[in-house]
Every structure is written in C-alpha cells, then in structure tokens.
C-alpha atoms as a PDB file:
ATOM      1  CA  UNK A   1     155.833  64.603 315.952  1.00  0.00           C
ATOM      2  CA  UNK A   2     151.825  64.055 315.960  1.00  0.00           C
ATOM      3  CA  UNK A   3     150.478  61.577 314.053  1.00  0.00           C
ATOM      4  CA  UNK A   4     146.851  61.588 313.528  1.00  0.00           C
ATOM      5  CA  UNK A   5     144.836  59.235 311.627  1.00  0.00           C
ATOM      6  CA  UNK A   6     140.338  59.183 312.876  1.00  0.00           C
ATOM      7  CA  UNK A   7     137.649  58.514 310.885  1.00  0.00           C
ATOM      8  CA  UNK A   8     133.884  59.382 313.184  1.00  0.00           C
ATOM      9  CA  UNK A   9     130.292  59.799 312.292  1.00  0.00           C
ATOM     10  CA  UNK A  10     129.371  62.966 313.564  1.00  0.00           C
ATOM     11  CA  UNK A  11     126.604  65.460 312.615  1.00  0.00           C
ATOM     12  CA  UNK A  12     127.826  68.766 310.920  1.00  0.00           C
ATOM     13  CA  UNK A  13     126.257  71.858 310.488  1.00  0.00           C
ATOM     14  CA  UNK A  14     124.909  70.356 307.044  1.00  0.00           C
ATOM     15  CA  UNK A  15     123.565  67.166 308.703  1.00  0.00           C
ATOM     16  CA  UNK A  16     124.853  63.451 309.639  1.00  0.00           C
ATOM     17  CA  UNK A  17     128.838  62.838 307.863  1.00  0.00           C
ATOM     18  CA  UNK A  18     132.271  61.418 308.388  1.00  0.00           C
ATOM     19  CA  UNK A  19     135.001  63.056 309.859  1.00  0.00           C
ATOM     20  CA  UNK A  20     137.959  61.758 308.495  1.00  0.00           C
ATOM     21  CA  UNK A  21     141.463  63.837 309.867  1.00  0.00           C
ATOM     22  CA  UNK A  22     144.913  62.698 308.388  1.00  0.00           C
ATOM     23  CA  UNK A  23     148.010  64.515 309.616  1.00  0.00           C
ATOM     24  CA  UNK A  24     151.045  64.559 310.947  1.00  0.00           C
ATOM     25  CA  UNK A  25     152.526  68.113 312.538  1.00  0.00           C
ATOM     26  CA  UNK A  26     156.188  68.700 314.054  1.00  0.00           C
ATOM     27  CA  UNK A  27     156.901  69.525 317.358  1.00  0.00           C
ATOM     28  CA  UNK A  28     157.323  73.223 318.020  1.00  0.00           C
ATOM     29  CA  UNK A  29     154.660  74.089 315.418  1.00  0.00           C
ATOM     30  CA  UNK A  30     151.866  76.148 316.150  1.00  0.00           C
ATOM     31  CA  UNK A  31     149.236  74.996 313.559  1.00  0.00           C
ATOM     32  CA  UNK A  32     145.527  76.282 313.296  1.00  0.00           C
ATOM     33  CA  UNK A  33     142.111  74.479 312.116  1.00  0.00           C
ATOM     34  CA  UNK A  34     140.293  76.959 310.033  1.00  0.00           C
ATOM     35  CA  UNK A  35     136.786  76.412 308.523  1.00  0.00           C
ATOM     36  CA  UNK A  36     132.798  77.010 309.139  1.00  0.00           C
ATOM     37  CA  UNK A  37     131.103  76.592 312.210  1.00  0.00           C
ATOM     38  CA  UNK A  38     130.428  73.026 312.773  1.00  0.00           C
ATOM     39  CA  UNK A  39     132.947  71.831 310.160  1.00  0.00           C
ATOM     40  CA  UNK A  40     134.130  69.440 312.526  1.00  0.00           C
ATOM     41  CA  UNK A  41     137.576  71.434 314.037  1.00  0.00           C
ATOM     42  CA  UNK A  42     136.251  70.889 317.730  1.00  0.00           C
ATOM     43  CA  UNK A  43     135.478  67.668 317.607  1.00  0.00           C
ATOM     44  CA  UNK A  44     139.629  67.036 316.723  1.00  0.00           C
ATOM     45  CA  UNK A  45     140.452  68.954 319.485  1.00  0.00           C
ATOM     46  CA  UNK A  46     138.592  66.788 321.552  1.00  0.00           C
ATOM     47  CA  UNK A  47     139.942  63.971 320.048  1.00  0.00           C
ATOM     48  CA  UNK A  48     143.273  64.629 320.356  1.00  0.00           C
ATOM     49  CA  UNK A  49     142.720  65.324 324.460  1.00  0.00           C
ATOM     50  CA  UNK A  50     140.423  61.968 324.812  1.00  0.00           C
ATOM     51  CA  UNK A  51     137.439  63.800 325.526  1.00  0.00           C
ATOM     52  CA  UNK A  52     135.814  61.996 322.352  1.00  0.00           C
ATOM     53  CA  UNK A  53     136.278  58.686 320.850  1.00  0.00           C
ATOM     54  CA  UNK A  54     136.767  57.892 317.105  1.00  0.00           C
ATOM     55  CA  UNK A  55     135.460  54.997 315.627  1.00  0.00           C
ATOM     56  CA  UNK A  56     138.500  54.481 314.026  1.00  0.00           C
ATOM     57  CA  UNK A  57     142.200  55.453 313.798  1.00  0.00           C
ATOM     58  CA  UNK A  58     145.640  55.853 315.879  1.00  0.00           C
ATOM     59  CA  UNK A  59     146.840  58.958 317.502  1.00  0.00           C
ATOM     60  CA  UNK A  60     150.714  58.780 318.114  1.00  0.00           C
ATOM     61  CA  UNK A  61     152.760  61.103 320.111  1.00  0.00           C
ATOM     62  CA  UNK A  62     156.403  61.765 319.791  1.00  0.00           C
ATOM     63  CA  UNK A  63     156.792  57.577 319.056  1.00  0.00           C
ATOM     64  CA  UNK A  64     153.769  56.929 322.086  1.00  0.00           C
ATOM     65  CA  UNK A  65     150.789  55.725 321.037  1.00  0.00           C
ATOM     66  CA  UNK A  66     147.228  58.047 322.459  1.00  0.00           C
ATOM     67  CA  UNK A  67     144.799  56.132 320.603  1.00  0.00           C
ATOM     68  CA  UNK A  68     145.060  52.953 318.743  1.00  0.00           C
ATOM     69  CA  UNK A  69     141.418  51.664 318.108  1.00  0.00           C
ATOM     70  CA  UNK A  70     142.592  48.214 316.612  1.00  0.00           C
ATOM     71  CA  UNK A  71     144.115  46.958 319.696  1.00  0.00           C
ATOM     72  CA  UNK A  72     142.349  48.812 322.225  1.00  0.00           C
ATOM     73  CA  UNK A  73     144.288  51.591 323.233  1.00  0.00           C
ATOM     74  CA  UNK A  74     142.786  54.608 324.488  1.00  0.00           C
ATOM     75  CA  UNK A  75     145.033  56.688 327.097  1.00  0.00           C
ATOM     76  CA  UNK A  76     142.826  59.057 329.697  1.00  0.00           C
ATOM     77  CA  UNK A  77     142.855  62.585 328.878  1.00  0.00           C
ATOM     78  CA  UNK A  78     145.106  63.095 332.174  1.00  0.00           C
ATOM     79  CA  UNK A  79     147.707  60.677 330.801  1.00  0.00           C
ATOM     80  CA  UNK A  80     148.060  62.560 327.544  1.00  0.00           C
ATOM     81  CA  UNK A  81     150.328  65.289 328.334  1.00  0.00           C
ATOM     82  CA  UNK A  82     147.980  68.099 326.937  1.00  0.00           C
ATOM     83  CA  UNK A  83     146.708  71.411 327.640  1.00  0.00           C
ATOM     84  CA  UNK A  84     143.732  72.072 327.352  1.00  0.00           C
ATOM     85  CA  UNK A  85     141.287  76.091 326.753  1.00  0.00           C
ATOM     86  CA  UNK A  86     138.207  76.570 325.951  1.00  0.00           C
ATOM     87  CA  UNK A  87     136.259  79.186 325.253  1.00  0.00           C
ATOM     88  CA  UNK A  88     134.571  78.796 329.207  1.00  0.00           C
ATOM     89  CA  UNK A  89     137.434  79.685 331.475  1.00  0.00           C
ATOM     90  CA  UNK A  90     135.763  76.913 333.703  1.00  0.00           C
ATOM     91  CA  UNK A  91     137.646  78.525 336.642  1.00  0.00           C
ATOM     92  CA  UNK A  92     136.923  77.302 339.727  1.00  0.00           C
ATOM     93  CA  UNK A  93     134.866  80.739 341.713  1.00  0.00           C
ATOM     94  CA  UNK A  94     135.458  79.427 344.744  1.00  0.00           C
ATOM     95  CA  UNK A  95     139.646  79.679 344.919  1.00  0.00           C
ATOM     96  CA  UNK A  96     141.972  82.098 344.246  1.00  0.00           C
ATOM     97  CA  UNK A  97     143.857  82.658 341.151  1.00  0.00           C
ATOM     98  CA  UNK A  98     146.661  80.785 343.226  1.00  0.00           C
ATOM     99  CA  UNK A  99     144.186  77.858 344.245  1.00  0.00           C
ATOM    100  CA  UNK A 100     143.152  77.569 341.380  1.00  0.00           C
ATOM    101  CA  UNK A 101     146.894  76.943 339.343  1.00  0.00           C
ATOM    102  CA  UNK A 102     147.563  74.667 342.459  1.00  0.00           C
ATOM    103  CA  UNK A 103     144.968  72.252 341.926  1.00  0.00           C
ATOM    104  CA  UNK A 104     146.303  71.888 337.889  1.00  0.00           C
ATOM    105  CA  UNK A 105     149.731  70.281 339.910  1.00  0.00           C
ATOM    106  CA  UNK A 106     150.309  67.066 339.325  1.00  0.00           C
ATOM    107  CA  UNK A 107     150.394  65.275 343.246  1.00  0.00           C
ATOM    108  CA  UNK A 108     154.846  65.013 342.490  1.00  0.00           C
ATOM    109  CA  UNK A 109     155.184  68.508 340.682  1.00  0.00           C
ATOM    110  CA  UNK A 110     157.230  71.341 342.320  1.00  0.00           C
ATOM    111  CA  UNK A 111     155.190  74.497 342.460  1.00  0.00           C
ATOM    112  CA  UNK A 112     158.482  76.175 340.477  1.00  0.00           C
ATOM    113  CA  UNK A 113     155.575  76.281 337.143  1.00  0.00           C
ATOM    114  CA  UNK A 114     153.767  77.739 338.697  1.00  0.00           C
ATOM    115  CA  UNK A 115     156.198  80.994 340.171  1.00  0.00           C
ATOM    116  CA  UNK A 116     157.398  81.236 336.203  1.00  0.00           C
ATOM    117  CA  UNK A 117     153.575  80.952 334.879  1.00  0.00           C
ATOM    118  CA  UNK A 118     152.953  83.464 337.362  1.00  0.00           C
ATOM    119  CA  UNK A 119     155.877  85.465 336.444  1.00  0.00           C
ATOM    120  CA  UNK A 120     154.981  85.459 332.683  1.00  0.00           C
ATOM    121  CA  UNK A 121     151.743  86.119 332.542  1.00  0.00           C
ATOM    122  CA  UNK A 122     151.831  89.190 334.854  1.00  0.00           C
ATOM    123  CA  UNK A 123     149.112  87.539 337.042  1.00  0.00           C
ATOM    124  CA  UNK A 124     151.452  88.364 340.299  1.00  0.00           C
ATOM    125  CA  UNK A 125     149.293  91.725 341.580  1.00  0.00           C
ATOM    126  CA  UNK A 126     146.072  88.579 340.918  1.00  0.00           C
ATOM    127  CA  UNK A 127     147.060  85.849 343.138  1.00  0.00           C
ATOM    128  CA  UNK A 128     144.972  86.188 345.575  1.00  0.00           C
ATOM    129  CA  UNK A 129     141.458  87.062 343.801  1.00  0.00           C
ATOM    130  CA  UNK A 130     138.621  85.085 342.928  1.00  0.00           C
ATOM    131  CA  UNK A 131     137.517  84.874 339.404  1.00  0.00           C
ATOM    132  CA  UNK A 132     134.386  86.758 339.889  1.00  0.00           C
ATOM    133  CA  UNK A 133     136.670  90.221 340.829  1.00  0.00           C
ATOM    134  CA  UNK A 134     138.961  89.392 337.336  1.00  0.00           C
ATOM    135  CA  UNK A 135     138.093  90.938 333.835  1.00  0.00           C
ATOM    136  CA  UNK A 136     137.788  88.832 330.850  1.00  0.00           C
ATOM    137  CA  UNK A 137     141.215  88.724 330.159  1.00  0.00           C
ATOM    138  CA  UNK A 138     142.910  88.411 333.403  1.00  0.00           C
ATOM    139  CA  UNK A 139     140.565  85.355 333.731  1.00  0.00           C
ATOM    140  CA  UNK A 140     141.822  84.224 330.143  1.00  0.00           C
ATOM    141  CA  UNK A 141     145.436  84.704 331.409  1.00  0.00           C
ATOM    142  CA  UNK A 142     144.749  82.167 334.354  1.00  0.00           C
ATOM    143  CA  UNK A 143     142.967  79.625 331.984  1.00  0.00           C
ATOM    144  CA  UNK A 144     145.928  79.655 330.598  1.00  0.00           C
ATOM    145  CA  UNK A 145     148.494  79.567 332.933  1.00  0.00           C
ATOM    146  CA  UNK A 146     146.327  76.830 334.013  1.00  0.00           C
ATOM    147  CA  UNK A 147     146.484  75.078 331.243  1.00  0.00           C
ATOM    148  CA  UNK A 148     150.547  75.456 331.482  1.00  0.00           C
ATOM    149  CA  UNK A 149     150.990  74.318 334.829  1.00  0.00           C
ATOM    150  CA  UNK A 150     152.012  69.945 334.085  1.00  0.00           C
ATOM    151  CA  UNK A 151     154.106  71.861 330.985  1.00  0.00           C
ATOM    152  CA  UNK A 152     152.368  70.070 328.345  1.00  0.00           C
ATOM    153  CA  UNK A 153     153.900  68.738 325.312  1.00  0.00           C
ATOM    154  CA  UNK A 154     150.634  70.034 323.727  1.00  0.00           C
ATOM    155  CA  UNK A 155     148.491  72.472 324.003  1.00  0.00           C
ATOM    156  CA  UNK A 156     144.988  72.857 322.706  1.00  0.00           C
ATOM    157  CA  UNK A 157     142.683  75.946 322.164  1.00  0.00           C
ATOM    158  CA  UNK A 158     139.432  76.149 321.153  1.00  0.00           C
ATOM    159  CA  UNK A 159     138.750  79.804 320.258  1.00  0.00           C
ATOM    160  CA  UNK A 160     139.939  81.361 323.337  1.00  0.00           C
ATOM    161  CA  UNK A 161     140.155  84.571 322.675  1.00  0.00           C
ATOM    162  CA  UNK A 162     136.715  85.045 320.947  1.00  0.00           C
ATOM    163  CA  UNK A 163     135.073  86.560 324.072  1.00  0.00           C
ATOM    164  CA  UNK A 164     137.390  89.254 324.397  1.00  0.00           C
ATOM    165  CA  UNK A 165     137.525  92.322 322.767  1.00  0.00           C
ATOM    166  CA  UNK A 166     139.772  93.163 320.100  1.00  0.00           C
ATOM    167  CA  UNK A 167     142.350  95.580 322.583  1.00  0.00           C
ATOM    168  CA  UNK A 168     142.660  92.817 324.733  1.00  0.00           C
ATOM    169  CA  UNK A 169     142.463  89.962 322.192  1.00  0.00           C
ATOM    170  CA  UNK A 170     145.929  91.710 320.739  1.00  0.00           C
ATOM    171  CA  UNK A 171     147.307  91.477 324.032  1.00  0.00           C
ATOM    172  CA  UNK A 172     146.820  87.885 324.849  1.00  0.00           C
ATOM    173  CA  UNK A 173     148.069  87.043 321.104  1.00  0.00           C
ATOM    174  CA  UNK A 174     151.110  88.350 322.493  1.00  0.00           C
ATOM    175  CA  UNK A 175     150.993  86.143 325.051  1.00  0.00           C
ATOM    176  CA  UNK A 176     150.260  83.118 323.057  1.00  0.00           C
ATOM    177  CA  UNK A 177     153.179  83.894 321.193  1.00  0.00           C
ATOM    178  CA  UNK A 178     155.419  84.357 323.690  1.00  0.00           C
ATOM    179  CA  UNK A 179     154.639  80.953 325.767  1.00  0.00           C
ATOM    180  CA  UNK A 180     154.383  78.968 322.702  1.00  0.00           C
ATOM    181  CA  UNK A 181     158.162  80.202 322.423  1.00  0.00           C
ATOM    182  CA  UNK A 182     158.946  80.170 326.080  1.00  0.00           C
ATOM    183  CA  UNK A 183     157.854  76.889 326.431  1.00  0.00           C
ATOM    184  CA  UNK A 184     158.755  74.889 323.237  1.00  0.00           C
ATOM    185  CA  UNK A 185     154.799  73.969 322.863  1.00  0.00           C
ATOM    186  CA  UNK A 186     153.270  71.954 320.297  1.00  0.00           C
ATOM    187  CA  UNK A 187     149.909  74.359 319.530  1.00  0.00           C
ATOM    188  CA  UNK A 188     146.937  73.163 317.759  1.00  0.00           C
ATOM    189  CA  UNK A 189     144.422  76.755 318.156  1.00  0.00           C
ATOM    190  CA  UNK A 190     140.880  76.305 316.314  1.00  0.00           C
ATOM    191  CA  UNK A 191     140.078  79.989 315.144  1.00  0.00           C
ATOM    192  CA  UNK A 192     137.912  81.747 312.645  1.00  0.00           C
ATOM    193  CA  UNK A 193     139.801  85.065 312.871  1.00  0.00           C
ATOM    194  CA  UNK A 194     141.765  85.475 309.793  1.00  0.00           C
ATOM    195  CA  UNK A 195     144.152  88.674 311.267  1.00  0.00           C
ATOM    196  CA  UNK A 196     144.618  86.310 314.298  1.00  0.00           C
ATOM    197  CA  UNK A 197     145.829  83.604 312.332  1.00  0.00           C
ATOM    198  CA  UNK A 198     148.052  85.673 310.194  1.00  0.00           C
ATOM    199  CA  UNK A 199     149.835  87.219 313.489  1.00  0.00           C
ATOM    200  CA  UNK A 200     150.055  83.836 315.769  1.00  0.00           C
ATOM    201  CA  UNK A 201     149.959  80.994 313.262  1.00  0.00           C
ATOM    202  CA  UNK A 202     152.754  79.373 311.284  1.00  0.00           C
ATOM    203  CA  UNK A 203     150.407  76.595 309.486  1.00  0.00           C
ATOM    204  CA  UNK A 204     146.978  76.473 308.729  1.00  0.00           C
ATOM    205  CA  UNK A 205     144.346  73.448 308.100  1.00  0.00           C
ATOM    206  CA  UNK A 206     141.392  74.488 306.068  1.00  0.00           C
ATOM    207  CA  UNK A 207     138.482  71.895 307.426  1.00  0.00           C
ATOM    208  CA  UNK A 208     135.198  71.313 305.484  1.00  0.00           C
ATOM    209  CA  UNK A 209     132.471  69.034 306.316  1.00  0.00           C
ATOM    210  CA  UNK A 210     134.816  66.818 307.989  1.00  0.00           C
ATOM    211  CA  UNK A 211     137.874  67.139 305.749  1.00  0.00           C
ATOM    212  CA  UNK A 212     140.736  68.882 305.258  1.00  0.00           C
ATOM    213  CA  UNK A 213     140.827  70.884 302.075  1.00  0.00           C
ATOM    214  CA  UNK A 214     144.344  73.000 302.197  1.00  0.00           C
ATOM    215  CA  UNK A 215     147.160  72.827 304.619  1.00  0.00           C
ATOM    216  CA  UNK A 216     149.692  75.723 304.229  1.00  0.00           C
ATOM    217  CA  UNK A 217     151.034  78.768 305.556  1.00  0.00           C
ATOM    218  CA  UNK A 218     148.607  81.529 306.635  1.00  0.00           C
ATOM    219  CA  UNK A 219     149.807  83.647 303.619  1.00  0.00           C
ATOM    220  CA  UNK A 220     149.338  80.955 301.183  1.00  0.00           C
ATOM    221  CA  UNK A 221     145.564  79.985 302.282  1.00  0.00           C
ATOM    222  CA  UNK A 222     144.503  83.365 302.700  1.00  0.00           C
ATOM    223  CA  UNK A 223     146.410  85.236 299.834  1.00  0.00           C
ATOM    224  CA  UNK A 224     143.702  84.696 297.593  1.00  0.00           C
ATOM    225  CA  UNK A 225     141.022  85.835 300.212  1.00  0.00           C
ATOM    226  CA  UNK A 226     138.661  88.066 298.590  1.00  0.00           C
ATOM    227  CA  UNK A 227     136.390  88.846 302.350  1.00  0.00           C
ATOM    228  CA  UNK A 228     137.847  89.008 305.878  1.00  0.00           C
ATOM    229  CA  UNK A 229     136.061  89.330 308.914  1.00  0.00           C
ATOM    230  CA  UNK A 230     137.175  91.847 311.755  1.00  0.00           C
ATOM    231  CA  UNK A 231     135.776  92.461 315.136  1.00  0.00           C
ATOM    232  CA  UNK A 232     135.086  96.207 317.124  1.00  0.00           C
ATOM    233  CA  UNK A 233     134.049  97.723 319.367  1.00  0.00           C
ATOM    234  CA  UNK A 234     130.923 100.302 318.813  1.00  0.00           C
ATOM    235  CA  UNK A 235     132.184 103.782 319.862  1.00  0.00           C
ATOM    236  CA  UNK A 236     129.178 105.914 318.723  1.00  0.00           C
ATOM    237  CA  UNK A 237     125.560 105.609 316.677  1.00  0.00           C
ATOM    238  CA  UNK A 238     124.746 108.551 314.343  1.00  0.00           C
ATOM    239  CA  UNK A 239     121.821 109.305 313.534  1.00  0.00           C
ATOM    240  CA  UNK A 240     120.292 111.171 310.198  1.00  0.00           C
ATOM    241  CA  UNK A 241     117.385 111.427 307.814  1.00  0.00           C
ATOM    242  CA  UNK A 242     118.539 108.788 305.556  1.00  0.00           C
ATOM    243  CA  UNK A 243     120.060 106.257 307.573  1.00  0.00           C
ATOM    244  CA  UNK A 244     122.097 105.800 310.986  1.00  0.00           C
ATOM    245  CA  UNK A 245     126.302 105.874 311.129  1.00  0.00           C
ATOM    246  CA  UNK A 246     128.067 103.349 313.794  1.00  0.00           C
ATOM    247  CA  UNK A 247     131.665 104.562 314.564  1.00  0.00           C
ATOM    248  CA  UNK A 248     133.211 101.391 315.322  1.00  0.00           C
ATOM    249  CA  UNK A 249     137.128 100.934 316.788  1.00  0.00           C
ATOM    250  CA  UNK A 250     138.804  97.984 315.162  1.00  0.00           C
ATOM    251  CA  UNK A 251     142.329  97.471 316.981  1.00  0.00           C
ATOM    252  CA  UNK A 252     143.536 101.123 316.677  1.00  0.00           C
ATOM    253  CA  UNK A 253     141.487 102.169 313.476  1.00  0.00           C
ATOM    254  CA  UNK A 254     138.189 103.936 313.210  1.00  0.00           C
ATOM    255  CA  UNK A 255     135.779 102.730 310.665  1.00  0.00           C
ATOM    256  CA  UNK A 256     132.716 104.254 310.034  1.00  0.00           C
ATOM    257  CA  UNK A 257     129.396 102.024 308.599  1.00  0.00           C
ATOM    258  CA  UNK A 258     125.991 102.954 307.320  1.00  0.00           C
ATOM    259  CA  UNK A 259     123.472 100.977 308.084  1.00  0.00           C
ATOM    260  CA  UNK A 260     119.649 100.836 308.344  1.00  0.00           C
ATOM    261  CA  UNK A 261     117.687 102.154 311.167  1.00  0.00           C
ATOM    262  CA  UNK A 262     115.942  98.485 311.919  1.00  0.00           C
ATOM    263  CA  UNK A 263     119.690  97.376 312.358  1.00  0.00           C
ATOM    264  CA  UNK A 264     120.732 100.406 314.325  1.00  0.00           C
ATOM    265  CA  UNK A 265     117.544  99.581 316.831  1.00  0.00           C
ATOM    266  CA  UNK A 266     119.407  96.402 317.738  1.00  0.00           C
ATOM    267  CA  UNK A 267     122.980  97.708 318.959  1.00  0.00           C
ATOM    268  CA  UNK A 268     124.416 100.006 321.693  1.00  0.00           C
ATOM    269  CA  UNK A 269     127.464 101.540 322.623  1.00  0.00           C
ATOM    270  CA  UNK A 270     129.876  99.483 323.437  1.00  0.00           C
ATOM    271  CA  UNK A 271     128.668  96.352 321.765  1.00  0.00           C
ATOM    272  CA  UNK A 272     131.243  94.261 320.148  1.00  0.00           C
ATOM    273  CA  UNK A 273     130.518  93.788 316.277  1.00  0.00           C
ATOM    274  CA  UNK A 274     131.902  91.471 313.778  1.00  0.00           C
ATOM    275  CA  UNK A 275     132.599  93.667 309.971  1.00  0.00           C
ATOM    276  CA  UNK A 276     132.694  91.467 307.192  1.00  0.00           C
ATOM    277  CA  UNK A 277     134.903  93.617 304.705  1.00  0.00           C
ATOM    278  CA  UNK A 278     134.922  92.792 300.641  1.00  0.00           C
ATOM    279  CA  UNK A 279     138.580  95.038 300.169  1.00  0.00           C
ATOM    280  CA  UNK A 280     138.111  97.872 300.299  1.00  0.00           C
ATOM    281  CA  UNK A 281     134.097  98.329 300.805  1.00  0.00           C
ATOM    282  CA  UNK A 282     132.581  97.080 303.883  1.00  0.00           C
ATOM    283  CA  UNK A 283     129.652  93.825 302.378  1.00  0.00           C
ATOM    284  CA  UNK A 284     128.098  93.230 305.426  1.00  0.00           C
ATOM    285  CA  UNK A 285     127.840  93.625 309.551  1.00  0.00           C
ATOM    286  CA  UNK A 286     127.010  90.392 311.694  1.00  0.00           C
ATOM    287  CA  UNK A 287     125.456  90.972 314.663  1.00  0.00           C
END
C-alpha cells in the first residue's frame, strides 16, 4: 500500500500555488496522473522517488516510512525501492545496452534480472550496441529494462512514451502491460494521452493546479469526454485551390484534415502531429 500525504509551494503553469496530494493506492495497481501541463503531476513523481522535497507530509511504503517531515525522515532516492523513466532515456552513450543494465545492479544482485529483462523485452539481438546505433524505441525498451533491473516495488514514468510515434508507442504499451504483470509492479505513469490511458491504466487521478479533482477508473473520468487528443504520423500534403489536405496515419486508420495553407507551410512528411477531435469532426490540429 502507498500512502501519500505532501503539501509544497510550487509554481504552476498559472503562477505561484500549493500542491497538496492525498492518497493512498494498492499494491499491484497501475494508476495514472492526468491533467494540464504544469498541473503539478511531475513534481509527485519526483516526490515519491526523493528527487524533491515537500514542505510537509509522510510518504509510507508497504508499513515503511519514505518521508516523514515531522521527525526528519527523508530516505535517498536509492534506498526507496523505485523505478524510475523519464521522458530522456539518459542512457549512458558510452556502454553497451549490456553495460548499461549492469551498472543499474545493485553491488550484491545476481545478474539473473537482468537475463529475464533481457529475455522480455526482446533486447537480446541489442546487447552489445551503443545507444547512438538504437531507434527510439529500442532505446525506450532499455530505459526500461533499466529501470527493472533492482525489481522495484515501484515504478515511476513520466510520459515515456511521448517521443515515440504512435506504431511504436502501441508496442511498448504492450510492454508496459506485460511487465507491470510479469513483475507484480506498483505503477504510477503521468500521461496526457487519453487512448493510452484507456488501454494501460486501471485508475486514474485527475490533477488541477495542485489538486486532485477525480480519482476513478479510466471509463468513468473519461466517459463524459466530449474532445480527445490523438497523435499521427503525416503520410502526405495535398494541395488545391482552396486549401491544402494532410493524410495523416493514426495507429492503423487514415484520417484526412483540411487545413490552411499558412499551417500547411509549417509541416512535412513524416512529422508527427497531435489531432484534437470534437466526436466525430476534427476542432483543431496542434503542432
């Protein structure tokens, strides 16, 4: 069981406010923090790992105590048991993906993590590149398996998949889901990608300004949702007399968009787009 209980000043997208988290999440769960661009979602992740101090609060984990501001307890962020992926892979270019899940080891581990990480995230034909020779993903596999290696009671991610195109972010989904199971994680994911949620998530935290709003299950929060948000890749830029038509592959589906020529001018081929869809007419594209 977490336990979490902070109170910090920070300053949100809106300006200077409190952040003040209360929950408490079972083990096993895989929970997401949904909610606006500086809202304040990070900030618990970093929390939770000891990267950040609150001014207040107590962060207990499965009956230990992380963080207990009253009487001065503050564990290090490698005494807390998590895993930790951001959106930087923040491999190191210099070793191997082999080298570079050895170093993760804890001094008195057996290297038998790292054969199954290995193993189960298909990284075996990898092992002996350097990041700079990996794609996107295959570097977002070893983050991961990274992260895995001291088998974490939990693990944190901070948009990891965001990067990635939307082919590949379906894949590592998959993966997410399948390690989460594998390895009986506790998985707090901060993500702004509703269909993402929906697939990976089984509870959802709606934060605003520093507070949570809703807590539920993805269908609950989102039932009501009158806009989504999907990401694609551009396939092809028509050009006509009136205005200019972007083919753009979302997942396995072809949508087609009209737009202006100024906003044509600005994309290619190839660029990755977010839609923001009003069912079932397309409101806006973000660039």
């Amino acid at each position: 069981m977490i336990d979490i209980n902070i109170e910090k000043e920070l300053l949100f997208a809106s300006g200077e406010g409190q952040l003040q988290i209360a929950f408490q999440l079972e083990q096993r769960k895989f929970l997401t923090l949904y909610g606006a661009s500086g809202a304040g979602k990070t900030s618990i992740l970093r929390i939770l790992a000891g990267l950040m101090t609150p001014d207040k609060g107590k962060i207990i984990i499965d009956g230990v105590t992380w963080l207990d501001i009253t009487n001065k307890i503050n564990l290090a962020p490698q005494k807390r048991n998590i895993g930790f992926l951001f959106q930087d892979y923040a491999l190191f270019p210099n070793m191997t993906v082999e080298e570079n899940l050895l170093f993760a080891l804890n001094k008195k581990q057996a290297k038998n993590p790292i054969k199954d990480l290995v193993e189960l995230m298909d990284l075996g034909n990898l092992q002996h590149r350097k990041p700079a020779t990996l794609s996107g993903g295959q570097q977002q596999r070893v983050a991961l398996a990274r992260a895995l290696v001291q088998q974490p009671k939990l693990l944190l991610l901070d948009e990891p998949l965001s990067a990635l195109d939307v082919s590949m972010r379906n894949k590592l989904q998959a993966y997410l889901l399948q390690i989460h199971s594998a390895y009986q994680l506790t998985t707090i994911l901060v993500s702004h990608d509703i269909p993402e949620i929906m697939k990976i998530s089984e509870e959802v935290i709606v934060v605003e300004q520093g507070k949570i709003i809703t807590r539920g299950t993805p269908s609950k929060i989102f039932k009501n949702q009158t806009s989504f948000t999907l990401k694609g890749t551009i396939q092809a830029i028509q050009k006509d007399v009136q205005a200019v038509k972007i083919i753009v592959l979302v997942g396995t589906e072809i949508i087609e968009i009209r737009v202006e020529s100024s906003t044509a001018n600005k994309l290619s081929v190839g660029d990755i787009i977010s839609v923001e869809v009003l069912h079932p007419i397309i409101r806006n594209m973000v660039l």
